[in-house]
C-alpha atoms as a PDB file:
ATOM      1  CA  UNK A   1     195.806  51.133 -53.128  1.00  0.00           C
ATOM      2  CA  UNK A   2     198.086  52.989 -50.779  1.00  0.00           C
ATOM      3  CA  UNK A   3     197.049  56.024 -49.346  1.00  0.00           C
ATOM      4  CA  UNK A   4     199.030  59.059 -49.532  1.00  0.00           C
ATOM      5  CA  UNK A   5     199.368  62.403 -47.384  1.00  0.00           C
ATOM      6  CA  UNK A   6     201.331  65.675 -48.371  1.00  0.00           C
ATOM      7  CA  UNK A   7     203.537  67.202 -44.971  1.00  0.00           C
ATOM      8  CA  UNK A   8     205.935  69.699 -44.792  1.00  0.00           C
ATOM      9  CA  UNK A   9     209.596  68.268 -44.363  1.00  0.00           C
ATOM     10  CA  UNK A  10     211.157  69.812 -41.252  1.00  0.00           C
ATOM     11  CA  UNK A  11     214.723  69.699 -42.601  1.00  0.00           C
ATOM     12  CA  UNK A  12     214.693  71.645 -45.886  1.00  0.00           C
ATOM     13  CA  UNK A  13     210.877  73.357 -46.475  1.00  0.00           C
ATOM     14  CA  UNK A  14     209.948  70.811 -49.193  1.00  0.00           C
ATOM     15  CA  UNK A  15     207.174  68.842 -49.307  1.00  0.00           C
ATOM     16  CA  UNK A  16     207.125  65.308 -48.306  1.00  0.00           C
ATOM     17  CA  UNK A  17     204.418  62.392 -49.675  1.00  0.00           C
ATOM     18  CA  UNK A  18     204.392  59.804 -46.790  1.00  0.00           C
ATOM     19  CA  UNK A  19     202.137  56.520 -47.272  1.00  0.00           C
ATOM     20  CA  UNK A  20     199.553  56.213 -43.930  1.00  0.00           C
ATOM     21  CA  UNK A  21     199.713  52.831 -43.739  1.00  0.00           C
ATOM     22  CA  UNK A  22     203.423  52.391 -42.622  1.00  0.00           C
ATOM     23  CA  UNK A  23     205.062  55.664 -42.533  1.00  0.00           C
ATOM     24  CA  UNK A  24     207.236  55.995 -44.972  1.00  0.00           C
ATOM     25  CA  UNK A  25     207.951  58.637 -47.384  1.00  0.00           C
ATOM     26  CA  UNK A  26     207.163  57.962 -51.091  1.00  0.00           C
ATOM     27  CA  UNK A  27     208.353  61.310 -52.507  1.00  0.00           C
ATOM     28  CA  UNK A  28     210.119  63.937 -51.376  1.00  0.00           C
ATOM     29  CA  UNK A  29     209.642  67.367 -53.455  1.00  0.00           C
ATOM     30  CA  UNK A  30     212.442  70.001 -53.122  1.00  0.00           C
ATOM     31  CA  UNK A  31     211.141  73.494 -51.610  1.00  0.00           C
ATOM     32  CA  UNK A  32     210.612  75.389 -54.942  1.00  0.00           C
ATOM     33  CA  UNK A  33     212.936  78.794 -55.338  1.00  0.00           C
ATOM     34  CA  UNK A  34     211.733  82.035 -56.277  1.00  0.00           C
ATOM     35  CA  UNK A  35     212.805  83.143 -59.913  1.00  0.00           C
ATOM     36  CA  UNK A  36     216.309  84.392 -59.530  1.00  0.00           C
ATOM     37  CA  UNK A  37     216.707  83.766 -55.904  1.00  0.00           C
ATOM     38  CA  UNK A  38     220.135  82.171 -55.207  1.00  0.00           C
ATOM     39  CA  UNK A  39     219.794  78.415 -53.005  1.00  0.00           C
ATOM     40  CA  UNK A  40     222.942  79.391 -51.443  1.00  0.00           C
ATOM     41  CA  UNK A  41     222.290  82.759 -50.783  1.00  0.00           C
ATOM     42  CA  UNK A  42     219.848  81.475 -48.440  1.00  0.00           C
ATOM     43  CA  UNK A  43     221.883  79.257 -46.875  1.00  0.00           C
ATOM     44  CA  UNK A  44     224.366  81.491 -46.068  1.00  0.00           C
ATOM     45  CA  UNK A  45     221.542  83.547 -44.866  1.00  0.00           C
ATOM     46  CA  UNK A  46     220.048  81.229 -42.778  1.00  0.00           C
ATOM     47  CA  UNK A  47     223.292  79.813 -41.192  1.00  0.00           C
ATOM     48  CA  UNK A  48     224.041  83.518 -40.772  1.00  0.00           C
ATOM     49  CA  UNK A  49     220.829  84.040 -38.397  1.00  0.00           C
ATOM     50  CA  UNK A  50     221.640  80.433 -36.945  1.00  0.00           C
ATOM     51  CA  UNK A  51     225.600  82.385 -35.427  1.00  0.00           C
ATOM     52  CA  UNK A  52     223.038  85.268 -34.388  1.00  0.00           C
ATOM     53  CA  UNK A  53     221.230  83.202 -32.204  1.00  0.00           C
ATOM     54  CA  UNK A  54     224.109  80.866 -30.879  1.00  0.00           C
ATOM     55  CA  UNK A  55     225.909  83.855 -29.929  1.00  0.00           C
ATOM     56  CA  UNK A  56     222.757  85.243 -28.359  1.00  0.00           C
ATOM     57  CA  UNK A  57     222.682  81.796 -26.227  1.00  0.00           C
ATOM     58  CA  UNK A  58     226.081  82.308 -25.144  1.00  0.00           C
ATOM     59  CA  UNK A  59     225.711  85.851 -24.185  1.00  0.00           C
ATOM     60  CA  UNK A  60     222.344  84.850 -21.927  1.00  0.00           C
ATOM     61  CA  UNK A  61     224.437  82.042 -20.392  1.00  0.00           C
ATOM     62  CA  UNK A  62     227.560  84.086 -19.992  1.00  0.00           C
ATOM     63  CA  UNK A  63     225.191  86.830 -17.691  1.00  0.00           C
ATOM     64  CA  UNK A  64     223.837  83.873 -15.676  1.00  0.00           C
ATOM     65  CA  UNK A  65     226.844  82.595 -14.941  1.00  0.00           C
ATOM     66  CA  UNK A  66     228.093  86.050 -13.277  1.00  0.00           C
ATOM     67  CA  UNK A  67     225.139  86.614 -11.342  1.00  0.00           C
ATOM     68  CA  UNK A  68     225.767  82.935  -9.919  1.00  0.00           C
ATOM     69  CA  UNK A  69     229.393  84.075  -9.128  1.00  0.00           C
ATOM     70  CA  UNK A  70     227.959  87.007  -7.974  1.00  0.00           C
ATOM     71  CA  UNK A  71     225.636  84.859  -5.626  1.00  0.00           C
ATOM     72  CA  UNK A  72     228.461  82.928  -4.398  1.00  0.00           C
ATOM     73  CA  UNK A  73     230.830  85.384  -3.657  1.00  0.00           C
ATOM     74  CA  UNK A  74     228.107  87.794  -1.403  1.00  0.00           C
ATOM     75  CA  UNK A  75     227.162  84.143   0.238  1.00  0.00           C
ATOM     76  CA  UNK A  76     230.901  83.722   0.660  1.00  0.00           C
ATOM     77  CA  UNK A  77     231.512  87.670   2.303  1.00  0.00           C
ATOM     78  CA  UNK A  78     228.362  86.673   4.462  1.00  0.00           C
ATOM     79  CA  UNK A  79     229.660  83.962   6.104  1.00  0.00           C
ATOM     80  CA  UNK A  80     233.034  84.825   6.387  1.00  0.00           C
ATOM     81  CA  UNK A  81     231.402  88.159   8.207  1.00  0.00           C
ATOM     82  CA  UNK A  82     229.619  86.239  10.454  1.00  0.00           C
ATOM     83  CA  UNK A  83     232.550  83.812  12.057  1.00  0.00           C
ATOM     84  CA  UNK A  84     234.365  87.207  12.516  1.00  0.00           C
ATOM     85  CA  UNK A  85     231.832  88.522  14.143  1.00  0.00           C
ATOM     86  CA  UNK A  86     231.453  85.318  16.274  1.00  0.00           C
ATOM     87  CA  UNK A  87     235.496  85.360  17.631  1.00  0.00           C
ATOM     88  CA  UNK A  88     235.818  81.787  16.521  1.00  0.00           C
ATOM     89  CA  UNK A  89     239.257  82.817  14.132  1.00  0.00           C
ATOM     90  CA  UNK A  90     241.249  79.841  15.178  1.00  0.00           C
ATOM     91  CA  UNK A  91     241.861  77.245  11.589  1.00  0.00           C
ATOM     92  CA  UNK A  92     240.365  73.429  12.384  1.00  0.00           C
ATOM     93  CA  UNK A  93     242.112  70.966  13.769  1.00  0.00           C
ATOM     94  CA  UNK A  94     243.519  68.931  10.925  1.00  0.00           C
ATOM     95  CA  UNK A  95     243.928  65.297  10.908  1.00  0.00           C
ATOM     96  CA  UNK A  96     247.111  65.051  10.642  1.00  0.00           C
ATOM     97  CA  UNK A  97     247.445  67.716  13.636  1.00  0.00           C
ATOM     98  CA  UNK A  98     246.002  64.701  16.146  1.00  0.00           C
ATOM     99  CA  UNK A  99     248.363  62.407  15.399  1.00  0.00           C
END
């Protein structure tokens, strides 16, 4: 007799019966609606919060992307600083210029 245990499916909410002995799932119940809630009101909601978040994401990686400019550009003004302070102005020799 094959021996059966209820979990939780990841994907939609439903309920999943999956045999121990190899794995596999035997049933798959549907994630039960509340009387006179609308399925694809819900979707919509949840793809809804799913933008939010993207756009959150983007936003967070936009910012660290400008203080890494930011980074660059002071690392950039610090360097260039310092070889004017040093006198060395001249541009390297090029290869082409030893020719």
């Amino acid at each position: 007799m094959a021996r059966t245990v209820l979990a939780t499916c990841p994907m939609c909410g439903g309920t999943l019966e999956v045999d121990t002995e190899n794995g596999k799932v035997v049933r798959h119940f549907p994630k039960k609606t509340r009387a006179g809630e609308d399925p694809l009101a819900e979707a919509l909601k949840e793809v809804k919060e799913g933008v939010a978040k993207l756009e959150e994401k983007f936003k967070a990686s936009k910012d660290r992307e400008k203080t890494k400019l930011d980074r660059l550009d002071q690392a950039f003004r610090e360097k260039k600083r310092k070889i004017e302070e040093s006198g060395d102005t001249e541009k390297p020799l090029r290869p082409i210029d030893l020719e």
